[in-house]
C-alpha atoms as a PDB file:
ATOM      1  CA  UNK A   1     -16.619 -42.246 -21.090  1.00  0.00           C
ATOM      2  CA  UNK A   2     -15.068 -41.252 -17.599  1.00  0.00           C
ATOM      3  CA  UNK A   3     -12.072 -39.567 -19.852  1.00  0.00           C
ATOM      4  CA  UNK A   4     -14.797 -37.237 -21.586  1.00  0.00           C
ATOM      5  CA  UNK A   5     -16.437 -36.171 -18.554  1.00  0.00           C
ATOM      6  CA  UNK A   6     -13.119 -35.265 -16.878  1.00  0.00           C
ATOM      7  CA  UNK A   7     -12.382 -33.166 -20.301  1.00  0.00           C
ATOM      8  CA  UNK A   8     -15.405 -31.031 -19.911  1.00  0.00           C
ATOM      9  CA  UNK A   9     -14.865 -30.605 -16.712  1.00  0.00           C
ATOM     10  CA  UNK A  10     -11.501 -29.181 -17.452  1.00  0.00           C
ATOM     11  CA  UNK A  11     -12.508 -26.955 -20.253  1.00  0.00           C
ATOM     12  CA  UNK A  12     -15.572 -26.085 -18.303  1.00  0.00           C
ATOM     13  CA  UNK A  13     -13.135 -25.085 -14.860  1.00  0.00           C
ATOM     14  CA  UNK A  14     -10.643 -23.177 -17.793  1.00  0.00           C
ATOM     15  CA  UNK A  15     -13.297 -21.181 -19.142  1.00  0.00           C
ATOM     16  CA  UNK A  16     -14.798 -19.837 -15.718  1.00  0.00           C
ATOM     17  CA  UNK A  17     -10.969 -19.158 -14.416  1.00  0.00           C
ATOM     18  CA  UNK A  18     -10.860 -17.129 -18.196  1.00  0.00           C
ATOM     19  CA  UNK A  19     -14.000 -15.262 -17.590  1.00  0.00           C
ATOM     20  CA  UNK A  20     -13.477 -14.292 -13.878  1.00  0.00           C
ATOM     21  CA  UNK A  21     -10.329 -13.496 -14.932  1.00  0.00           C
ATOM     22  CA  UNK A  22     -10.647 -10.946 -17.326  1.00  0.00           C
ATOM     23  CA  UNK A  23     -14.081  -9.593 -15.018  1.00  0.00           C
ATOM     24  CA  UNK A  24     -11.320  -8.929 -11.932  1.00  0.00           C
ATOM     25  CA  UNK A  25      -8.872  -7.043 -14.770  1.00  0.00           C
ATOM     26  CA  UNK A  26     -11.753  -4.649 -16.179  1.00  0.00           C
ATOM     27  CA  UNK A  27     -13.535  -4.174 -12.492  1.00  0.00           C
ATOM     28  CA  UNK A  28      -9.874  -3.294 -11.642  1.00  0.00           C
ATOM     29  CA  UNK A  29      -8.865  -1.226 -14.543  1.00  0.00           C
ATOM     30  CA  UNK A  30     -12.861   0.711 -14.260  1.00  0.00           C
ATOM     31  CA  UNK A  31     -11.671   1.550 -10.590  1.00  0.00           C
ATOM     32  CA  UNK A  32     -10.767   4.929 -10.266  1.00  0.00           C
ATOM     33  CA  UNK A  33      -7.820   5.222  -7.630  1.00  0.00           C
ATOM     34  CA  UNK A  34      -8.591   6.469  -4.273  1.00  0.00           C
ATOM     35  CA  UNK A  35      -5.646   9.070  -3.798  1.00  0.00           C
ATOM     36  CA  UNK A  36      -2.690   9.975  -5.329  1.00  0.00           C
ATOM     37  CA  UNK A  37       0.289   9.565  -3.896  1.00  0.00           C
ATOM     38  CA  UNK A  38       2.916  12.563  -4.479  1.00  0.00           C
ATOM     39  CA  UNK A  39       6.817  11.814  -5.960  1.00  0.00           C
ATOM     40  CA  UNK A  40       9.734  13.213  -4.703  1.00  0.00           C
ATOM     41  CA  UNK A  41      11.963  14.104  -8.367  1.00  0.00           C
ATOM     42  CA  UNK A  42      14.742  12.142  -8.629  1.00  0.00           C
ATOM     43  CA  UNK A  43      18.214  13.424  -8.739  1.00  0.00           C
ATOM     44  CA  UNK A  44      19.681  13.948 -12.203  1.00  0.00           C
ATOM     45  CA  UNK A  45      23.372  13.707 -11.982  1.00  0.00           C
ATOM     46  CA  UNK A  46      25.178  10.621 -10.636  1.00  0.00           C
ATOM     47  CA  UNK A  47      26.393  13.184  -7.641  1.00  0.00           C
ATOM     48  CA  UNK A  48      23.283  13.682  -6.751  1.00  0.00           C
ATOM     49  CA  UNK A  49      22.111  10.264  -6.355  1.00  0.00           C
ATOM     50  CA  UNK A  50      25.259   9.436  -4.010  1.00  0.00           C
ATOM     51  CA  UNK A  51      24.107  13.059  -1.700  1.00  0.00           C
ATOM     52  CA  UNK A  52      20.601  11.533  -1.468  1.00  0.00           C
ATOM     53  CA  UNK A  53      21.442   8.038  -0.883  1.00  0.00           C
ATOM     54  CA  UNK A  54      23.447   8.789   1.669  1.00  0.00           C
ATOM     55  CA  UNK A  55      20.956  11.298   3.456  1.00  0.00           C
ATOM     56  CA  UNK A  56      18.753   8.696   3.599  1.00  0.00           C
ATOM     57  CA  UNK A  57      20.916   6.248   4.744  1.00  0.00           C
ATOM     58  CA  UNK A  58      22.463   8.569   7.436  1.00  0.00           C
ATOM     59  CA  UNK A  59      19.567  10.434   8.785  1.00  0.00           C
ATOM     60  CA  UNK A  60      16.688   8.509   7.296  1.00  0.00           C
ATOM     61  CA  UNK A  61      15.550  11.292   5.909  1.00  0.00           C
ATOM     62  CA  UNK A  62      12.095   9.757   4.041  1.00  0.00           C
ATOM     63  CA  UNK A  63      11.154   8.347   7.714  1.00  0.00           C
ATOM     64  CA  UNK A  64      10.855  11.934   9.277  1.00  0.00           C
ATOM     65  CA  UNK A  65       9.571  14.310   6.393  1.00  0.00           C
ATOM     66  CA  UNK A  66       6.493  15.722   7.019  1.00  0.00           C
ATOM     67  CA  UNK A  67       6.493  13.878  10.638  1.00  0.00           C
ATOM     68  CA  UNK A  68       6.762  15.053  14.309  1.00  0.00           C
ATOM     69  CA  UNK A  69       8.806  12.538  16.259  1.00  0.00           C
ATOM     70  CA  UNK A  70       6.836  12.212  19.339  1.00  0.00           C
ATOM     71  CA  UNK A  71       8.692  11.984  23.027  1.00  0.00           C
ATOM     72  CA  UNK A  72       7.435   8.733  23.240  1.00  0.00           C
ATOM     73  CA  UNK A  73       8.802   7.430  19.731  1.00  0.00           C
ATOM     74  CA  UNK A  74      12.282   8.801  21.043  1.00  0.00           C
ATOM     75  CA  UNK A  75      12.053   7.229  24.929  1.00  0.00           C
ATOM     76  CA  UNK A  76      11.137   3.965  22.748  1.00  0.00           C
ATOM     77  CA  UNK A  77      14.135   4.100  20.851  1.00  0.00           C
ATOM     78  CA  UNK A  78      16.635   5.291  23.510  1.00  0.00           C
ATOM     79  CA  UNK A  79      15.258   1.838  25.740  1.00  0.00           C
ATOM     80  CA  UNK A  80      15.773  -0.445  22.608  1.00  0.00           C
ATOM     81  CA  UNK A  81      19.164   0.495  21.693  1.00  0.00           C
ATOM     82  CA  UNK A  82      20.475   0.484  25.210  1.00  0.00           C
ATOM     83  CA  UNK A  83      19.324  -3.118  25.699  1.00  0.00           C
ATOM     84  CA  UNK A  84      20.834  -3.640  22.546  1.00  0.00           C
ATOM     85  CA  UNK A  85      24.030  -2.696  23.844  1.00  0.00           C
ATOM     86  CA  UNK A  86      23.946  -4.615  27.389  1.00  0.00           C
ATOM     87  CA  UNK A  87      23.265  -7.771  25.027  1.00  0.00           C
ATOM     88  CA  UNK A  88      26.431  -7.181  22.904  1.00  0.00           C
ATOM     89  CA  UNK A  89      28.935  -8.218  25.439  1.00  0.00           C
END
């Protein structure tokens, strides 16, 4: 008897999880997206990965396009690195 009930209940917990389940997938998929977010194209030729790669890597290119670096940013950084270096001895 105890085995039964415990069987429903399973089923009965599977089929809600199911249902609310495929509600969350079609309220997401109805959702239209808020903004669209713009691609940089990709390099073509194996050269041109290496140039980009090591742009970003260098400069950190992504981190400042389309982005004033304020004084403050730059005082911030300039504190940080030279503690950095009194801590490396």
């Amino acid at each position: 008897m105890l085995s039964t009930i415990f069987a429903v209940l399973f089923y009965l917990a599977t089929t809600v999880f199911a249902v609310g389940l495929a509600y969350r997938i079609r309220l997401y998929a109805r959702t239209p997206a808020p903004l669209k977010i713009p691609t940089t194209p990709a390099p073509i030729t194996r050269q041109g990965v290496v140039a980009r790669m090591f742009r970003e890597v260098a400069f950190f290119e992504s981190l400042f396009k389309d982005r004033i670096v304020s004084l403050h940013q730059l005082v911030s950084n300039a504190i940080i690195l030279d503690g950095q270096e009194l801590h490396d001895d």
